[in-house]
Structure formats: structure tokens, C-alpha cells
C-alpha atoms as a PDB file:
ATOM      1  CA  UNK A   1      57.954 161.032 -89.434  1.00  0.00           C
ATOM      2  CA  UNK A   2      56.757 157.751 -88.161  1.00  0.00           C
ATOM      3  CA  UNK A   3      53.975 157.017 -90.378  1.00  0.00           C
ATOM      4  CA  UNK A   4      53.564 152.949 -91.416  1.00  0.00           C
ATOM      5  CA  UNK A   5      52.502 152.513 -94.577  1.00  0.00           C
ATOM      6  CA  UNK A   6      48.299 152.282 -95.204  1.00  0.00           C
ATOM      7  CA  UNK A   7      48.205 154.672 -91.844  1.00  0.00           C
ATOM      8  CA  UNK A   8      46.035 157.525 -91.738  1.00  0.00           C
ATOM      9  CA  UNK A   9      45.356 160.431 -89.763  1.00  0.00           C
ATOM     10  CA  UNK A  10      42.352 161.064 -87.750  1.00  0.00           C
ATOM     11  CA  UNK A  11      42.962 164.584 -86.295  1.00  0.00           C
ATOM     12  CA  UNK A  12      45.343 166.167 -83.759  1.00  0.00           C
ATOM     13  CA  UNK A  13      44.760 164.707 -79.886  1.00  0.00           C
ATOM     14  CA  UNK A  14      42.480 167.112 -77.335  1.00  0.00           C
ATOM     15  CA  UNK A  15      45.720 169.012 -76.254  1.00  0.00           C
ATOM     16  CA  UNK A  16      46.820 169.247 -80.132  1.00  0.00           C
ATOM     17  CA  UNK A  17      50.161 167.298 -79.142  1.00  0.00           C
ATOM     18  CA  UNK A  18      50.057 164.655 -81.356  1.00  0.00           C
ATOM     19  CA  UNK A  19      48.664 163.020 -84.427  1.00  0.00           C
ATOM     20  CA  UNK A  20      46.182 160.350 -84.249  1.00  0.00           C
ATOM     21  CA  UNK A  21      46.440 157.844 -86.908  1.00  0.00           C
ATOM     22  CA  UNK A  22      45.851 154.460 -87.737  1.00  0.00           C
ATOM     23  CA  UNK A  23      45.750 151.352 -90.804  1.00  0.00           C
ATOM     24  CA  UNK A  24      42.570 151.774 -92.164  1.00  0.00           C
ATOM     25  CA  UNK A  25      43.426 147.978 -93.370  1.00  0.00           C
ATOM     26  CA  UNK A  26      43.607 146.276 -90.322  1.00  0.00           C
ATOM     27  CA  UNK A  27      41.046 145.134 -87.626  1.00  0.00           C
ATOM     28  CA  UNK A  28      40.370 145.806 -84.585  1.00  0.00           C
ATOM     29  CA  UNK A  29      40.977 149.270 -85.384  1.00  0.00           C
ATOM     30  CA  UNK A  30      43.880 150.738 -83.462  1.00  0.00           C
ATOM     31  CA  UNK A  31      44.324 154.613 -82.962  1.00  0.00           C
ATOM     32  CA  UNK A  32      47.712 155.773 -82.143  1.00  0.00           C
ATOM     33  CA  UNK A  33      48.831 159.017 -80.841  1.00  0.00           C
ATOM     34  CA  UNK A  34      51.872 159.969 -83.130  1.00  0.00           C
ATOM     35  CA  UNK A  35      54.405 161.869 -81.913  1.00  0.00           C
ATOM     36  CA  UNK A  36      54.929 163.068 -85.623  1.00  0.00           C
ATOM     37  CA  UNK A  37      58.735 164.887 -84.788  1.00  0.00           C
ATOM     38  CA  UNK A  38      60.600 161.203 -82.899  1.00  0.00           C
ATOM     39  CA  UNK A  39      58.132 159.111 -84.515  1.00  0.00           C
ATOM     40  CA  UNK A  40      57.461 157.390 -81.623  1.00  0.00           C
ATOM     41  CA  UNK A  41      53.596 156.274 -80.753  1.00  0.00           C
ATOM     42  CA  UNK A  42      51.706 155.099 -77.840  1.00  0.00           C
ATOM     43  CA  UNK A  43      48.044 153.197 -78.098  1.00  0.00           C
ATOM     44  CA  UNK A  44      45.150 155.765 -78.071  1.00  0.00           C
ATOM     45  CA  UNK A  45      41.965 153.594 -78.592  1.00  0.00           C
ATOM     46  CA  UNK A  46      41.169 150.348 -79.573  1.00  0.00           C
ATOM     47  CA  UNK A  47      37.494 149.011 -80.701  1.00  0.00           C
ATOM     48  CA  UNK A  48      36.200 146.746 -82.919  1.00  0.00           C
ATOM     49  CA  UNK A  49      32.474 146.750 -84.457  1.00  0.00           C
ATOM     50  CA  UNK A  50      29.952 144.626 -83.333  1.00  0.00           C
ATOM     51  CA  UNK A  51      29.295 142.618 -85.981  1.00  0.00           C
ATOM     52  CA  UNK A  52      32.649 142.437 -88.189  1.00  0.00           C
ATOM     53  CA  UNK A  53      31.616 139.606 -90.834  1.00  0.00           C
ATOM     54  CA  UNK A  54      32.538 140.564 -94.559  1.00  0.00           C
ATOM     55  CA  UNK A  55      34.623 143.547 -93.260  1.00  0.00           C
ATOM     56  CA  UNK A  56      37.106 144.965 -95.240  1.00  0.00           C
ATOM     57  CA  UNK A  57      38.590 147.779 -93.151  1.00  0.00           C
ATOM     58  CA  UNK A  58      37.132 151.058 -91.312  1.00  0.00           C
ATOM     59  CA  UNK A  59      37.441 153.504 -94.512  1.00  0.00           C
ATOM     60  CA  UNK A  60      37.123 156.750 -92.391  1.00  0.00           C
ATOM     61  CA  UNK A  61      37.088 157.999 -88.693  1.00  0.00           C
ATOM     62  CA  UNK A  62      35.632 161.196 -87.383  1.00  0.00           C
ATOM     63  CA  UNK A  63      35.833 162.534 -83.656  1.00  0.00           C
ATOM     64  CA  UNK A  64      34.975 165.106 -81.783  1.00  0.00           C
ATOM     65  CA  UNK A  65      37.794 167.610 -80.216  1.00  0.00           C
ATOM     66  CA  UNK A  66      37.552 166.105 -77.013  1.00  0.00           C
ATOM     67  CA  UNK A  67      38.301 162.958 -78.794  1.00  0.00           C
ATOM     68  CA  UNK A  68      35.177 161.384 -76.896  1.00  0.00           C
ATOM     69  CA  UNK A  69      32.889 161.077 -79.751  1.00  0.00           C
ATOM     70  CA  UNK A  70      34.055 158.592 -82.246  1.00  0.00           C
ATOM     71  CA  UNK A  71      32.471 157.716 -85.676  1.00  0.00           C
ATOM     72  CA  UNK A  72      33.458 155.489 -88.276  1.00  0.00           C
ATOM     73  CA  UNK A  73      32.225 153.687 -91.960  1.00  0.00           C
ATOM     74  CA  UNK A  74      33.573 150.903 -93.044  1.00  0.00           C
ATOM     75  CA  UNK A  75      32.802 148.534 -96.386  1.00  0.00           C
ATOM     76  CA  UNK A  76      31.186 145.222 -95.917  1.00  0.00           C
ATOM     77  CA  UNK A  77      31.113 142.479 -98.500  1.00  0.00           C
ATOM     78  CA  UNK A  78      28.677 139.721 -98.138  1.00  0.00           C
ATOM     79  CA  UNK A  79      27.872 136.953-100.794  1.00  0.00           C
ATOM     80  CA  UNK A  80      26.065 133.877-100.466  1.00  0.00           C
ATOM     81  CA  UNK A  81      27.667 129.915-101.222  1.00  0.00           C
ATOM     82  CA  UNK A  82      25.303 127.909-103.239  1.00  0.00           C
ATOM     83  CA  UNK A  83      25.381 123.970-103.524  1.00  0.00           C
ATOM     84  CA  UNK A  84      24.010 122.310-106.611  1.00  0.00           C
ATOM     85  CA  UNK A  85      23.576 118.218-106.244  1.00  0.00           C
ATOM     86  CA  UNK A  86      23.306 116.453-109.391  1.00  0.00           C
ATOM     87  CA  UNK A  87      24.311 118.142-112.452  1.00  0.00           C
ATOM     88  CA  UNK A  88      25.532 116.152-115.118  1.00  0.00           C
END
């Protein structure tokens, strides 16, 4: 069917052709239009958040039908690097 392996889909396109997917793993995010029966695919949208530090991957993607509106949550993790001088 065409699907790579950690790929999701997002919804049908606007004219309900084919599936948008994409690896909720992998940044920038990349949304492909899957053309689920010859598995071939062709790039839908590309974007990448603003501030990406401590990323770990876009978890979920919502859109309106139009496929205009786009909205996304992702899981950040942040910690902080501490230096100690002179412990014996």
C-alpha cells in the first residue's frame, strides 16, 4: 500500500484522492499525498516549528477539509547540564 514504517495518516486530501501521511519521527515534518492503490507519493507540505530544541517528533496532526488549516502537538524534552568544580 505504500506506507513506510512509523508513517501515519492525517486525513484524505480536499478532493478525497489520496491519503495524507507522514513519520511522526522525523523533522521537518513532511506530509505526503499517498496514492494508497500504486503506492506512489508526491510532497504535500513541509514545515518545521519555530523553535524545535528538545523535540522529539510531531505526535499528532489535525487539518481542516480544505487542508488549509493545519495543527499539530508535539513532545519536548528539556533538561539542564550542571558543572560541579571541586569535589573530592
Amino acid at each position: 500500500m505504500g506506507f513506510k514504517p512509523d508513517e501515519v495518516v492525517v486525513r484524505f486530501t480536499p478532493d478525497n484522492q489520496h491519503l495524507l501521511v507522514y513519520d511522526r519521527n522525523r523533522l521537518p515534518v513532511t506530509i505526503y499525498a499517498l496514492d494508497y492503490p500504486t503506492g506512489s507519493r508526491a510532497l504535500w507540505r513541509e514545515f518545521m516549528p519555530a523553535d524545535p530544541t528538545g523535540m522529539r517528533g510531531v505526535k499528532s496532526i489535525v487539518m481542516s477539509p480544505d487542508g488549509e488549516v493545519v495543527g499539530y502537538n508535539y513532545t519536548r524534552q528539556l533538561s539542564t547540564l550542571y558543572r560541579i568544580e571541586g569535589l573530592r
